[in-house]
N, C-alpha and C. Protein backbone atom coordinates (compact mmCIF):
# COMPACT_ATOMS: atom_id res chain seq x y z
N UNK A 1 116.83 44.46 72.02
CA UNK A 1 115.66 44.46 72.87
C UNK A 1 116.03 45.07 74.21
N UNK A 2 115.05 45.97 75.13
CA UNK A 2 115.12 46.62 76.32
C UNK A 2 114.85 45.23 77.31
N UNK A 3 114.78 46.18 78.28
CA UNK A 3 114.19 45.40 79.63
C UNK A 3 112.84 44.10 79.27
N UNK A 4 113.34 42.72 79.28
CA UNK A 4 112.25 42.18 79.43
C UNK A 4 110.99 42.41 80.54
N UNK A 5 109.93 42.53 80.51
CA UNK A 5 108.89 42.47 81.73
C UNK A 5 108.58 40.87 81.93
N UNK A 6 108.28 40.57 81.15
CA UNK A 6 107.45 38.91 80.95
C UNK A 6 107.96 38.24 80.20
N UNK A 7 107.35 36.70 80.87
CA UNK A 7 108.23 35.81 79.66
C UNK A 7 107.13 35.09 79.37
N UNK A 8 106.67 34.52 78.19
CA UNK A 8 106.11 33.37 77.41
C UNK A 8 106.70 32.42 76.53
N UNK A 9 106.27 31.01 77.22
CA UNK A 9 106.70 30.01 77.02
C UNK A 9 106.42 29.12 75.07
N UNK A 10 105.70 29.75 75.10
CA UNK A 10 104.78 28.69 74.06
C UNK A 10 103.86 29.77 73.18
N UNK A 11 103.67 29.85 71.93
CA UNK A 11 103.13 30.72 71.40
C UNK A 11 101.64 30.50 71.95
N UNK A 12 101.05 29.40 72.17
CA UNK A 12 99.68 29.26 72.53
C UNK A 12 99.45 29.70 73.34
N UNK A 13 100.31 29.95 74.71
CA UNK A 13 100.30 30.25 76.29
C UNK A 13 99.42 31.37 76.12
N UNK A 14 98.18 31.30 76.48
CA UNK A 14 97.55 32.86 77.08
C UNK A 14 97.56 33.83 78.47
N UNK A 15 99.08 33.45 78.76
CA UNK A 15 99.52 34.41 79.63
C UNK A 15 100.96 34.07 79.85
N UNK A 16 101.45 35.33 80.45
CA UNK A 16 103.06 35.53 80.27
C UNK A 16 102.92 35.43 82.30
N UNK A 17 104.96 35.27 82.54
CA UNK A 17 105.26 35.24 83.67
C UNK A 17 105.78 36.74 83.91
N UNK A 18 105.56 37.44 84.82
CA UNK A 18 106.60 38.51 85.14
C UNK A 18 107.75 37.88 85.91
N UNK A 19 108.71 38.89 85.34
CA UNK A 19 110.00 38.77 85.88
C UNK A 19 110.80 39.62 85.93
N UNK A 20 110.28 40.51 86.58
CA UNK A 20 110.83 41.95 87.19
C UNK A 20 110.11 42.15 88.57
N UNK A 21 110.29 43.12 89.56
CA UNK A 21 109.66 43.65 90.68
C UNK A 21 108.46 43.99 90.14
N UNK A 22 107.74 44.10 90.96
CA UNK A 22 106.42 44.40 91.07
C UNK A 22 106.10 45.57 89.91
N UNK A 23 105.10 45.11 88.78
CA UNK A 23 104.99 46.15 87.76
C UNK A 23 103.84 47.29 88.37
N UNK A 24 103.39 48.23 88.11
CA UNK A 24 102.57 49.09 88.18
C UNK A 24 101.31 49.09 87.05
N UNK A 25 100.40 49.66 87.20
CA UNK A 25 99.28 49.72 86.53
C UNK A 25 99.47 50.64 85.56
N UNK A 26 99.18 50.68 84.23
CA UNK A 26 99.85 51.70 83.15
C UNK A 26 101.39 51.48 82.53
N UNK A 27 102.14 50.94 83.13
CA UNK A 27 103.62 50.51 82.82
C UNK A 27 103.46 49.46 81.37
N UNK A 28 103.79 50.14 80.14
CA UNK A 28 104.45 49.65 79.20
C UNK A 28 104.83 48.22 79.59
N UNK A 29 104.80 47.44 79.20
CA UNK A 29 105.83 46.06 78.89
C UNK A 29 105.91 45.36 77.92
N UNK A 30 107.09 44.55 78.04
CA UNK A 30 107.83 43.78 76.94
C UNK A 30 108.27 42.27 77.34
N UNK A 31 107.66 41.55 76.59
CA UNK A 31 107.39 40.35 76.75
C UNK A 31 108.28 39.45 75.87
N UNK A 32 109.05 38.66 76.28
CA UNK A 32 109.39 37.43 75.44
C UNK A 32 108.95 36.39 75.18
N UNK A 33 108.72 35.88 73.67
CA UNK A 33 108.34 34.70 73.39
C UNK A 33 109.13 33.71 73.18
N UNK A 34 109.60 32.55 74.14
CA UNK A 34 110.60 31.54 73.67
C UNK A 34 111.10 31.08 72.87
N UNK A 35 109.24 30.27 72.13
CA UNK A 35 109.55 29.74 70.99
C UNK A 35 109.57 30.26 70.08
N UNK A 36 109.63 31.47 69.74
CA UNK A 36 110.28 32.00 68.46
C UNK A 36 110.92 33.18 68.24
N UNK A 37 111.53 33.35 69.58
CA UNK A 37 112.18 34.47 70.45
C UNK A 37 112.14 35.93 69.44
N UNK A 38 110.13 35.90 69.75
CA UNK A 38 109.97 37.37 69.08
C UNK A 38 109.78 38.48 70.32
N UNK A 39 108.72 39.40 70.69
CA UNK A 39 108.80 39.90 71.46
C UNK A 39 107.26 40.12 71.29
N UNK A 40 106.30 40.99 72.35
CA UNK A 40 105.00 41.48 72.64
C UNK A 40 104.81 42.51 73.62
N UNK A 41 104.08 43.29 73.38
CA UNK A 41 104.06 44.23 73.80
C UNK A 41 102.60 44.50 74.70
N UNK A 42 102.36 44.94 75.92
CA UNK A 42 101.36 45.32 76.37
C UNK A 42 101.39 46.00 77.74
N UNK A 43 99.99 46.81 78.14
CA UNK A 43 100.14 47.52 78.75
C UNK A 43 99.60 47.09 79.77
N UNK A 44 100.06 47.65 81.54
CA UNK A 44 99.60 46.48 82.39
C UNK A 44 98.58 46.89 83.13
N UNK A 45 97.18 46.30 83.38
CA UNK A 45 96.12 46.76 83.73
C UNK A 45 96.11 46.88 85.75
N UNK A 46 96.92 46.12 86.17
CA UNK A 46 97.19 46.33 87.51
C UNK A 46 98.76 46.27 87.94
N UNK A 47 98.52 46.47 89.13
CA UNK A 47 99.71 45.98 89.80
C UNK A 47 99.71 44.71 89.57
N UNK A 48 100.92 43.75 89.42
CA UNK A 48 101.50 42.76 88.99
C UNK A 48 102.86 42.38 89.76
N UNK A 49 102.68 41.68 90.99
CA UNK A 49 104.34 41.03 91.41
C UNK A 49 105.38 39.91 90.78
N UNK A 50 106.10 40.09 90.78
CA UNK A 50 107.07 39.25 90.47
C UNK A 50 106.33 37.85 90.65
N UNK A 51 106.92 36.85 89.53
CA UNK A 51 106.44 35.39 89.65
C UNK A 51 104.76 35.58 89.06
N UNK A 52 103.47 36.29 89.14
CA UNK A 52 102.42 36.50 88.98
C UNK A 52 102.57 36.49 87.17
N UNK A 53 101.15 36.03 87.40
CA UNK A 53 100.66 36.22 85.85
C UNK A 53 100.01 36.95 84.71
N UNK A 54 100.01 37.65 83.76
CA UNK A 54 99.60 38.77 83.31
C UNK A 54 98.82 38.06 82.20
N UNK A 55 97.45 38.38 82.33
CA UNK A 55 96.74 38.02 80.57
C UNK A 55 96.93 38.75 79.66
N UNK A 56 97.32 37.55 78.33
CA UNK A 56 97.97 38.46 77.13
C UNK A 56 96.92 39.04 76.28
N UNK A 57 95.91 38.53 76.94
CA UNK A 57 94.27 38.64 75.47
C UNK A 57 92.97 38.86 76.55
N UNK A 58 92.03 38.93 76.12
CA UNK A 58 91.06 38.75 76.87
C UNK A 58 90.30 37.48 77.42
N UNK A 59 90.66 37.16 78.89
CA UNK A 59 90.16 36.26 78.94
C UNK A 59 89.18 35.54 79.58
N UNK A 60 88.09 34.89 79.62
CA UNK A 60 86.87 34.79 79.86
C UNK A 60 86.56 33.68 80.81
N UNK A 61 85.65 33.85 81.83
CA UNK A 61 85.07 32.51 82.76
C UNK A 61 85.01 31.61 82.20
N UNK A 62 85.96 30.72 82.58
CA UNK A 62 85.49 28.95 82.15
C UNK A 62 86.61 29.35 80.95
N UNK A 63 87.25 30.04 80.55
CA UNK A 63 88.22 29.67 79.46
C UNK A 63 89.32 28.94 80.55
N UNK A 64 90.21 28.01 79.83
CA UNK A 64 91.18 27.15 80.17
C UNK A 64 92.67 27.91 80.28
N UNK A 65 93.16 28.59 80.97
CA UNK A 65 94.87 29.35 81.08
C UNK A 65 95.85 28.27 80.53
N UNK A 66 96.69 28.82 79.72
CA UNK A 66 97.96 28.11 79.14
C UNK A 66 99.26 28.65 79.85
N UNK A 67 99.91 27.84 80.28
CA UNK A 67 101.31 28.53 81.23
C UNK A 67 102.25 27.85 80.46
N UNK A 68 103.55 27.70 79.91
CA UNK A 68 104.72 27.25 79.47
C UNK A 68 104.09 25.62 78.60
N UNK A 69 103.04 26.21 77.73
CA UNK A 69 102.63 25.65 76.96
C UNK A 69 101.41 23.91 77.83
N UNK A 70 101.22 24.04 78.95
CA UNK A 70 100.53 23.77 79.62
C UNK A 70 98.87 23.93 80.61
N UNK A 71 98.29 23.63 80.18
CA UNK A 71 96.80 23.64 81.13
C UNK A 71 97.44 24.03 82.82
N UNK A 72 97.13 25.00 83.27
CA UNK A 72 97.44 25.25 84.27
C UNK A 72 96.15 25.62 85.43
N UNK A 73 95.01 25.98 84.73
CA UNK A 73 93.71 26.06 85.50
C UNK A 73 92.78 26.76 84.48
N UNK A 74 91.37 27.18 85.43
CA UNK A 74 90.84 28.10 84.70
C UNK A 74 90.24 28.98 85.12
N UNK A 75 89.78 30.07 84.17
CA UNK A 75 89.18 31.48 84.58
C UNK A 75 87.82 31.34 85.67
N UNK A 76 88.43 31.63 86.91
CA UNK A 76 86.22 31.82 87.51
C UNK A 76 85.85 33.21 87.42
N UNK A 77 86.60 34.17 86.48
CA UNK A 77 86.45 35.33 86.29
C UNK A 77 86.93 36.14 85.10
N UNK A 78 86.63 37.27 84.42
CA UNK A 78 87.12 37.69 83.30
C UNK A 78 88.42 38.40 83.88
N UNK A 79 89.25 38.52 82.87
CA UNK A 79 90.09 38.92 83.12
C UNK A 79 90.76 39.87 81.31
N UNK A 80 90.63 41.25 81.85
CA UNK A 80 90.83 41.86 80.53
C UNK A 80 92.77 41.63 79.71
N UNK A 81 92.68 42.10 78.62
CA UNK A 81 94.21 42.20 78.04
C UNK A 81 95.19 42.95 79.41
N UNK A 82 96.41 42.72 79.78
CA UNK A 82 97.22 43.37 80.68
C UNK A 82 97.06 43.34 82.07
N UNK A 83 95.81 42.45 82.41
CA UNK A 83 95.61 42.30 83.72
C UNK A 83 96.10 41.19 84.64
N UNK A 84 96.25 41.13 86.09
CA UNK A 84 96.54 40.32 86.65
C UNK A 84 95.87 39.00 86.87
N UNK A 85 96.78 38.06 86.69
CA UNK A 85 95.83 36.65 86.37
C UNK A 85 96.33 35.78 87.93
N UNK A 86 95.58 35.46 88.94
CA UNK A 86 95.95 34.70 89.81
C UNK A 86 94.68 34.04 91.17
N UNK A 87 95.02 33.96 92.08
CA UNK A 87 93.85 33.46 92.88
C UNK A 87 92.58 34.20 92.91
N UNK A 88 92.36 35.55 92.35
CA UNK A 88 90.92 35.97 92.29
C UNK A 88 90.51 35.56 91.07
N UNK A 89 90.92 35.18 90.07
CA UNK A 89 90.14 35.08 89.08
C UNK A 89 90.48 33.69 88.34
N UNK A 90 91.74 32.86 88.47
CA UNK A 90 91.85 31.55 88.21
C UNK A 90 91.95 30.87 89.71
N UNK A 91 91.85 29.36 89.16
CA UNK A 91 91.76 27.84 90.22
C UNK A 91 91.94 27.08 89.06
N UNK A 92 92.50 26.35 89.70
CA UNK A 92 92.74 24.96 89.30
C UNK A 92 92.26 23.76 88.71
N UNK A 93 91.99 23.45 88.09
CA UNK A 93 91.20 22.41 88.06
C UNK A 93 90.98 20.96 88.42
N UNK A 94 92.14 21.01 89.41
CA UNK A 94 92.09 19.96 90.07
C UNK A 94 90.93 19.49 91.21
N UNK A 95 90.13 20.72 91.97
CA UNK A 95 88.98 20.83 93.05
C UNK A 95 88.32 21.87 92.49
C-alpha cells in the first residue's frame, strides 16, 4: 500500500480522518480501514486539513456521522462523497 490519506476506524464509520497536510481538491486518496485493514479509495471534493473529516458516501441533513465507530454529531447540511465534513455542515448533538 502507498501513502495513506485517511484513516477509518470502524467499517460503519461514514467518514474517515485525514492524516496528511492539507489535501487539495481533486487529489486521489487512500484510506485505511482498521477493522479489516482493507483500503478505499476516493477523490477529494475540497480542500481538507489535517485532523478534518472527509465524507466517505453521500451524506444528508439530519443523517447521524460515525467517527471511530461512534455517534459523533449530525449533518445540518449535505455533504457529497469526498467532501469536507466539519463546522459548516455538522454539530453536535449535544445543543
Amino acid at each position: 500500500m502507498g501513502t495513506t490519506h485517511f484513516i477509518v476506524h470502524d467499517k460503519a464509520d461514514n467518514v474517515g480522518v485525514i492524516v496528511v497536510e492539507t489535501v487539495k481538491a481533486g487529489d486521489r486518496l487512500t484510506g485505511w480501514v482498521m477493522e479489516d485493514d482493507s483500503t478505499i479509495e476516493i477523490e477529494a471534493g475540497d480542500v481538507i486539513p489535517l485532523g478534518h473529516k472527509i465524507a466517505l458516501g453521500n451524506l444528508t441533513s439530519g443523517e447521524t456521522v460515525l467517527k471511530y465507530g461512534n455517534d459523533v454529531g449530525r449533518m445540518v447540511a449535505d455533504a457529497a462523497k469526498g467532501r469536507h465534513v466539519h463546522t459548516q455542515n455538522m454539530k453536535t448533538k449535544r445543543w
